[in-house]
N, C-alpha and C. Protein backbone atom coordinates (compact mmCIF):
# COMPACT_ATOMS: atom_id res chain seq x y z
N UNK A 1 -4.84 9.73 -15.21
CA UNK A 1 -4.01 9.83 -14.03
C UNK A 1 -2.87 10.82 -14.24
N UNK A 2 -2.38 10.90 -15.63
CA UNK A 2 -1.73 11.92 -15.89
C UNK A 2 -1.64 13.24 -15.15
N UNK A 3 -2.80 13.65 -15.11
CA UNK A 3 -3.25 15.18 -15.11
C UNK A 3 -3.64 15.30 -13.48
N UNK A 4 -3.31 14.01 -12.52
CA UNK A 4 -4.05 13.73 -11.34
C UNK A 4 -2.85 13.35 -10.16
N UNK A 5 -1.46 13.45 -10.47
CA UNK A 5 -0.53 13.49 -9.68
C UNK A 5 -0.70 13.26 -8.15
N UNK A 6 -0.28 12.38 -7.58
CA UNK A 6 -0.22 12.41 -5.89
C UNK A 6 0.74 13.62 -5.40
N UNK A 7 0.80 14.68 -4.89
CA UNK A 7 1.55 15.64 -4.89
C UNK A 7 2.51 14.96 -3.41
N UNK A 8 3.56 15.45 -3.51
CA UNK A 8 4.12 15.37 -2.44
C UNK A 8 4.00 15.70 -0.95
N UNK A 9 3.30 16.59 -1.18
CA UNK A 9 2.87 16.68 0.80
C UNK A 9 1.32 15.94 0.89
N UNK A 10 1.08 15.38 -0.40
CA UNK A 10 -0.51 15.02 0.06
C UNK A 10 -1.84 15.45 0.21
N UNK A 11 -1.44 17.31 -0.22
CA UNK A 11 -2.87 17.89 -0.12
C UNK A 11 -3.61 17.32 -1.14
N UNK A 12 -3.89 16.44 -2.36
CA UNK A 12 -4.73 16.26 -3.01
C UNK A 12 -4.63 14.58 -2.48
N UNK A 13 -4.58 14.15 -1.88
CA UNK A 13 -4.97 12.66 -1.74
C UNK A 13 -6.38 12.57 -2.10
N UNK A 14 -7.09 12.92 -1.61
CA UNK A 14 -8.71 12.44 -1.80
C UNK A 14 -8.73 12.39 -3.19
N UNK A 15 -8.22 13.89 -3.77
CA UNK A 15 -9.02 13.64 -5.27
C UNK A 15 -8.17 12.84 -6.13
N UNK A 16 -6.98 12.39 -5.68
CA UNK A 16 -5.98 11.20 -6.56
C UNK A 16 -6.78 10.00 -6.22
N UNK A 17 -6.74 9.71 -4.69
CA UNK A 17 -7.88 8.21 -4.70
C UNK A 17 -8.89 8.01 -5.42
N UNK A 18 -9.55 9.27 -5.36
CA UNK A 18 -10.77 9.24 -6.09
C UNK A 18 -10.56 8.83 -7.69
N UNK A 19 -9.64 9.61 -8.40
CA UNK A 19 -9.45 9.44 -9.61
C UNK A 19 -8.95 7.79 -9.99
N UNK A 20 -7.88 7.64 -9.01
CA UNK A 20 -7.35 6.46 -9.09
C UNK A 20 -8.52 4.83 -9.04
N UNK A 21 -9.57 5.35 -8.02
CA UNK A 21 -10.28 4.41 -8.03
C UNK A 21 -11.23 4.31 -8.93
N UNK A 22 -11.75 5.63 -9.55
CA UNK A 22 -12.56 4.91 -11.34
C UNK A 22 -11.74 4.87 -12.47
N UNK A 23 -10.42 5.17 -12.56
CA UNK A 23 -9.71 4.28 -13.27
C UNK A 23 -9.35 3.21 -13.30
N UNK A 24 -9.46 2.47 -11.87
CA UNK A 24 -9.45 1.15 -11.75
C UNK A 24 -10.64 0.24 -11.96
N UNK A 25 -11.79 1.29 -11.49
CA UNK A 25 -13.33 0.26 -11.61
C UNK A 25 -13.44 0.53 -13.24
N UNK A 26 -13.08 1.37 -14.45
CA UNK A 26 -12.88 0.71 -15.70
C UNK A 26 -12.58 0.02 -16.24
N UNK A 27 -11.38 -0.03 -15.64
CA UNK A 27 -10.17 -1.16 -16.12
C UNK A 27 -10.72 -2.73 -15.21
N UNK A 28 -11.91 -2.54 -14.18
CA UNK A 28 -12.32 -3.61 -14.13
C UNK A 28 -11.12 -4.54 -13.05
N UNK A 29 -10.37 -3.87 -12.32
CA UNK A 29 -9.10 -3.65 -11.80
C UNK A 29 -9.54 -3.20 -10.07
N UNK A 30 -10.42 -2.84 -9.51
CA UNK A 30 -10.67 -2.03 -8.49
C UNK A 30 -10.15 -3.19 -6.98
N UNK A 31 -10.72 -4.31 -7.63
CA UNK A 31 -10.40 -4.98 -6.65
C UNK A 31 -9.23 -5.65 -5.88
N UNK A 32 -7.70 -5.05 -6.98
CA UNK A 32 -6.69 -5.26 -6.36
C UNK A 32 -6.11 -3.82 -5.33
N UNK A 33 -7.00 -2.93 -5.30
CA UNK A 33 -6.66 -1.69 -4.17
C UNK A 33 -7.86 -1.94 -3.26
N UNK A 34 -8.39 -2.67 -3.34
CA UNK A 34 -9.62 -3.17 -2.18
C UNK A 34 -10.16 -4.59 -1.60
N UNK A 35 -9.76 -5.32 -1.78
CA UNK A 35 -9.57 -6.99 -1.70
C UNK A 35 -8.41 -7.69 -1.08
N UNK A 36 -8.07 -8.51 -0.11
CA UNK A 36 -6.88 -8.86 0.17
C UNK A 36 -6.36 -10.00 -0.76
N UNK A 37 -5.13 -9.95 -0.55
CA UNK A 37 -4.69 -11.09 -2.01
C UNK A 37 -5.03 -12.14 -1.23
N UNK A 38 -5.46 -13.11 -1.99
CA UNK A 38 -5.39 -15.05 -2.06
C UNK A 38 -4.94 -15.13 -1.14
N UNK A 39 -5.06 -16.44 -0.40
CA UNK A 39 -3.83 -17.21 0.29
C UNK A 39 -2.80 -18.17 -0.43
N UNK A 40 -1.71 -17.39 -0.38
CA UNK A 40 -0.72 -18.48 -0.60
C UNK A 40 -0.79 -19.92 -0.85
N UNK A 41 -1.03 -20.75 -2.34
CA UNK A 41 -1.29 -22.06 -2.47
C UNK A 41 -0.07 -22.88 -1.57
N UNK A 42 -0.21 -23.83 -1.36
CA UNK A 42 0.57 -24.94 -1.01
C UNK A 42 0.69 -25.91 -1.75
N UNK A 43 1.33 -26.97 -1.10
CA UNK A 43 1.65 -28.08 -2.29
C UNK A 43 0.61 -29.19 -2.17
N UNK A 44 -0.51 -28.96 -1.50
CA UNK A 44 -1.51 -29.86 -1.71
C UNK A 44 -2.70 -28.79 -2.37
N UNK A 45 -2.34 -27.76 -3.07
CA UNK A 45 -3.47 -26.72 -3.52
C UNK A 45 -3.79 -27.21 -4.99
N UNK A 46 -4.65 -26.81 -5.86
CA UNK A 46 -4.39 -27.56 -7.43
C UNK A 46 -4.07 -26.73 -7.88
N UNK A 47 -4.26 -27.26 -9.29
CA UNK A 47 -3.24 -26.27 -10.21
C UNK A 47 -4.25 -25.15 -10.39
N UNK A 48 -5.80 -24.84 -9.98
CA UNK A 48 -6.36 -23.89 -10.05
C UNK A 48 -6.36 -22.67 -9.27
N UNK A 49 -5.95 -23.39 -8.26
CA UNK A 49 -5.51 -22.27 -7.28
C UNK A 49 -4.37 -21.74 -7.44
N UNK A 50 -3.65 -22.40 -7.48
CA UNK A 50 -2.12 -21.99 -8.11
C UNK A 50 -2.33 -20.67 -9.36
N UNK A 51 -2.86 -20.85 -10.37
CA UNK A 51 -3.28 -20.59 -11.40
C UNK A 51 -3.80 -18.90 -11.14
N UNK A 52 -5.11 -19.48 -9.81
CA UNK A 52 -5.66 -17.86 -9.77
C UNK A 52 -4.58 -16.92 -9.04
N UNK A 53 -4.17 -17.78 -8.00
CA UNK A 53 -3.15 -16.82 -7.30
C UNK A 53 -1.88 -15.89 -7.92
N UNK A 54 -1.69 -16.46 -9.18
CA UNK A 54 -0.15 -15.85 -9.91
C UNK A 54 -1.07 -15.13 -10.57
N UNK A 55 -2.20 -15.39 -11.16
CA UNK A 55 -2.61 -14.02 -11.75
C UNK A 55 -3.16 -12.94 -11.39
N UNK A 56 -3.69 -13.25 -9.63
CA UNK A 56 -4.01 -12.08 -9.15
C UNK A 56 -2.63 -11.22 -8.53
N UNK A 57 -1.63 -11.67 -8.33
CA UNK A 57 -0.27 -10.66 -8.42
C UNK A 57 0.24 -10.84 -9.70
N UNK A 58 0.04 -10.89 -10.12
CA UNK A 58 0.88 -10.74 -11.64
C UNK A 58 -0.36 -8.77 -11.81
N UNK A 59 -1.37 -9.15 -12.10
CA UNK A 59 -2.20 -7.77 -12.08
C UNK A 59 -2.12 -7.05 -11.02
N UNK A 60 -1.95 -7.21 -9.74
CA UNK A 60 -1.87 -6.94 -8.69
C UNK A 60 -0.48 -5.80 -8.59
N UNK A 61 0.59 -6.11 -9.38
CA UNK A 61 1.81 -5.77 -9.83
C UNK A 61 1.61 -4.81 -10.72
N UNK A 62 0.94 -4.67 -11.83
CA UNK A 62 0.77 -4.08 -12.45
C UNK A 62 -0.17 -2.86 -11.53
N UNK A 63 -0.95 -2.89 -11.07
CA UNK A 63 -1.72 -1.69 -10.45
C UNK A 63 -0.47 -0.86 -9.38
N UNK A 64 0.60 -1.80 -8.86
CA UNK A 64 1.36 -0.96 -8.25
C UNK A 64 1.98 -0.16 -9.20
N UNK A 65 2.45 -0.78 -10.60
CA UNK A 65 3.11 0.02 -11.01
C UNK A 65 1.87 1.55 -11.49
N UNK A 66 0.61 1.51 -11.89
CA UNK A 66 -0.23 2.27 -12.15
C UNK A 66 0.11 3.20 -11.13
N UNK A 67 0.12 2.91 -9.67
CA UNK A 67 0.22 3.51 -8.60
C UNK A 67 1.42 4.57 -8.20
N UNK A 68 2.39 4.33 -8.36
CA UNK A 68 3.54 4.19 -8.84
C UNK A 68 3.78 5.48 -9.87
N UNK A 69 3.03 5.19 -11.10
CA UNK A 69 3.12 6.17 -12.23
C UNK A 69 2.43 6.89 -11.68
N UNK A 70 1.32 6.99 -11.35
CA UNK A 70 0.07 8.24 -10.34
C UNK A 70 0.80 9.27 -9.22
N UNK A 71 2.09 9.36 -8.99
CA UNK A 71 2.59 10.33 -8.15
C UNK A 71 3.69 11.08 -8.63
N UNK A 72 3.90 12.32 -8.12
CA UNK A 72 4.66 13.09 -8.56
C UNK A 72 6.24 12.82 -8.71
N UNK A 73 7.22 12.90 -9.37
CA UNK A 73 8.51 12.09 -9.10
C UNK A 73 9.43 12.32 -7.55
N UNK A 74 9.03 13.14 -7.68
CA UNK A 74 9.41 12.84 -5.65
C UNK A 74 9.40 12.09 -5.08
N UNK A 75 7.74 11.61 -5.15
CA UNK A 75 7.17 10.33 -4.08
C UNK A 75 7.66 9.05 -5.03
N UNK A 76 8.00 8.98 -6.26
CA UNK A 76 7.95 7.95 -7.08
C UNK A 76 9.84 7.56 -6.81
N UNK A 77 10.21 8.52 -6.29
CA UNK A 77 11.97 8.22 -5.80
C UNK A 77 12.18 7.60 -4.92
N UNK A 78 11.03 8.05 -4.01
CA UNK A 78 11.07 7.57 -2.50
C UNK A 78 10.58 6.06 -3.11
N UNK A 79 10.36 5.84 -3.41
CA UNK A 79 9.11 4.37 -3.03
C UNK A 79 10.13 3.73 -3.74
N UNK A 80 11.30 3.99 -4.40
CA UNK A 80 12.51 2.63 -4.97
C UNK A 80 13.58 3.24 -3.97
N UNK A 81 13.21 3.69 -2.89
CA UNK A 81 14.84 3.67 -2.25
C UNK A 81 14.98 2.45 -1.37
């Protein structure tokens, strides 16, 4: 992803998605940029659900930050203002 920058006006989007998405289907990861998260456990949910749900944002978190690192520092300023 290094070498694969989201540029700031966006002319390379395709080939950043692209890159971005078989770095994720390696990492075995694809399905937190294509899957909607869990539903929110409740307090009648078990502790398994509970369980899957914190770890699918806990990784889920981590791919933003992947995401995050994948753009040029421009766009990476914007996205903490």
């Amino acid at each position: 992803m290094d070498r694969c920058k989201l540029e700031k006006n966006g002319s390379n989007f395709s080939d950043w998605d692209a890159q971005l998405k078989l770095a994720a289907q390696g990492d075995d990861k694809l399905r937190y940029l294509t899957e909607a998260s869990p539903p929110e456990p409740n307090a009648r949910s078990s502790a398994a659900t509970r369980e899957a749900y914190e770890a699918y944002h806990k990784e889920s978190a981590a791919m933003k930050n992947v995401l995050i690192f994948a753009m040029e520092a421009d766009l990476q300023r914007r996205a903490f203002k």
